[in-house]
Protein backbone atom coordinates (compact mmCIF):
# COMPACT_ATOMS: atom_id res chain seq x y z
CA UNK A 1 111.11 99.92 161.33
CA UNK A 2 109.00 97.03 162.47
CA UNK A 3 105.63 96.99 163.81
CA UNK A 4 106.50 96.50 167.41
CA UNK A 5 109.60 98.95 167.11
CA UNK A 6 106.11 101.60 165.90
CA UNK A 7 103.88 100.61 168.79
CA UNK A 8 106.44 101.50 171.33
CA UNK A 9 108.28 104.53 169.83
CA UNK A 10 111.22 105.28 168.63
CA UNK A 11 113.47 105.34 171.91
CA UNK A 12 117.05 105.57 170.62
CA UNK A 13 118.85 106.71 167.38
CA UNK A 14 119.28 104.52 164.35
CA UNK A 15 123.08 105.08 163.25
CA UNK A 16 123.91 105.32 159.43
CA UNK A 17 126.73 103.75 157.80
CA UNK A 18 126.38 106.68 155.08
CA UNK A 19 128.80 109.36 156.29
CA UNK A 20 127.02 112.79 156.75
CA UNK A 21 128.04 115.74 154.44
CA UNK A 22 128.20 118.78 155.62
CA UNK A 23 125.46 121.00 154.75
CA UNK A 24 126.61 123.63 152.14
CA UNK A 25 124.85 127.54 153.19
CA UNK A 26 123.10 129.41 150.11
CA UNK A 27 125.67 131.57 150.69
CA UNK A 28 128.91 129.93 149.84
CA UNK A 29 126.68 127.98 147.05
CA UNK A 30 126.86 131.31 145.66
CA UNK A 31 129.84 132.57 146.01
CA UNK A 32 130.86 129.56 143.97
CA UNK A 33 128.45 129.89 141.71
CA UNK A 34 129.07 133.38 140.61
CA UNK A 35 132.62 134.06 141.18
CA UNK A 36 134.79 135.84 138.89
CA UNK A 37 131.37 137.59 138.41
CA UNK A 38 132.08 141.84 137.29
CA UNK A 39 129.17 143.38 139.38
CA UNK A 40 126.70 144.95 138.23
CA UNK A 41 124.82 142.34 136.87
CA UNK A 42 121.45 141.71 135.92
CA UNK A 43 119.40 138.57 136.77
CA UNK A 44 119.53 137.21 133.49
CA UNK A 45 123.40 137.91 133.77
CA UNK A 46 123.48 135.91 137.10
CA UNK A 47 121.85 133.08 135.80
CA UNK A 48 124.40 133.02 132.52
CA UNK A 49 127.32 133.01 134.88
CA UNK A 50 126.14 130.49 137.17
CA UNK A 51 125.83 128.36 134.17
CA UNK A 52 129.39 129.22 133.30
CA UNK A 53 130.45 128.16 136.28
CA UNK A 54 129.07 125.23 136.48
CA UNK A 55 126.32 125.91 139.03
CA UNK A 56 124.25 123.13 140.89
CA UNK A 57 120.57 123.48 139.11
CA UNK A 58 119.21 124.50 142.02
CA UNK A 59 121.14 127.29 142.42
CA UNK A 60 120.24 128.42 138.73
CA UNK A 61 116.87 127.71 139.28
CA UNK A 62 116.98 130.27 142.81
CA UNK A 63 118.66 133.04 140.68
CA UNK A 64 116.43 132.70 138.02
CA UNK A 65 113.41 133.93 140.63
CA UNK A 66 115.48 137.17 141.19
CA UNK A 67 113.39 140.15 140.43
CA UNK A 68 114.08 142.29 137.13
CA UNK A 69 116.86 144.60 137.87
CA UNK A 70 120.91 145.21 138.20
CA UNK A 71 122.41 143.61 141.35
CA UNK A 72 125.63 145.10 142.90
CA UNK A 73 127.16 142.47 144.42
CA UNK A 74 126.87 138.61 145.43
CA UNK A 75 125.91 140.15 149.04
CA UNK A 76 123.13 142.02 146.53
CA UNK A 77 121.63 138.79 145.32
CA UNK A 78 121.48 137.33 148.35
CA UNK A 79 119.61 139.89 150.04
CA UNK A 80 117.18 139.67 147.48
CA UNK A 81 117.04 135.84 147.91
CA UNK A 82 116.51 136.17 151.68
CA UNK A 83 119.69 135.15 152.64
CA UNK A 84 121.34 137.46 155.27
CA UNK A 85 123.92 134.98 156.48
CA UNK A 86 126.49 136.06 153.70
């Protein structure tokens, strides 16, 4: 953005040739993430099947913050990630 483009605003939108993707919710990142899982699980568990599965590492990361404790299902962990949109 130039100078002039600054002083007067930004008055219209600048298009992208980049396609958008669409945004992926927490909550199908983990569905993916731990499916095939055999609830209950622990955290620790969680984490070791999202690894399995190939997680993104930011979904690892989030289920490694889960508090100490068994989790009954994926609706469980999510909940406890403050998620509600599963």
């Amino acid at each position: 953005m130039t100078r002039e483009r600054l002083g007067l605003g930004l008055q219209e939108v600048e298009r992208s040739s980049t396609p958008l993707t669409p945004v992926v919710s927490l909550a199908h990142s983990l569905q993916q993430a731990l499916r095939g899982a055999v609830f209950p699980l622990s955290a620790e568990q969680l984490v070791w099947v999202a690894r399995e599965n190939e997680a993104p590492p930011h979904v690892v990361s989030l289920l490694g913050t889960l508090p100490r404790g068994r989790f009954s299902s994926v609706d469980g962990v999510a909940l406890a990630l403050g998620d509600a949109s599963i």
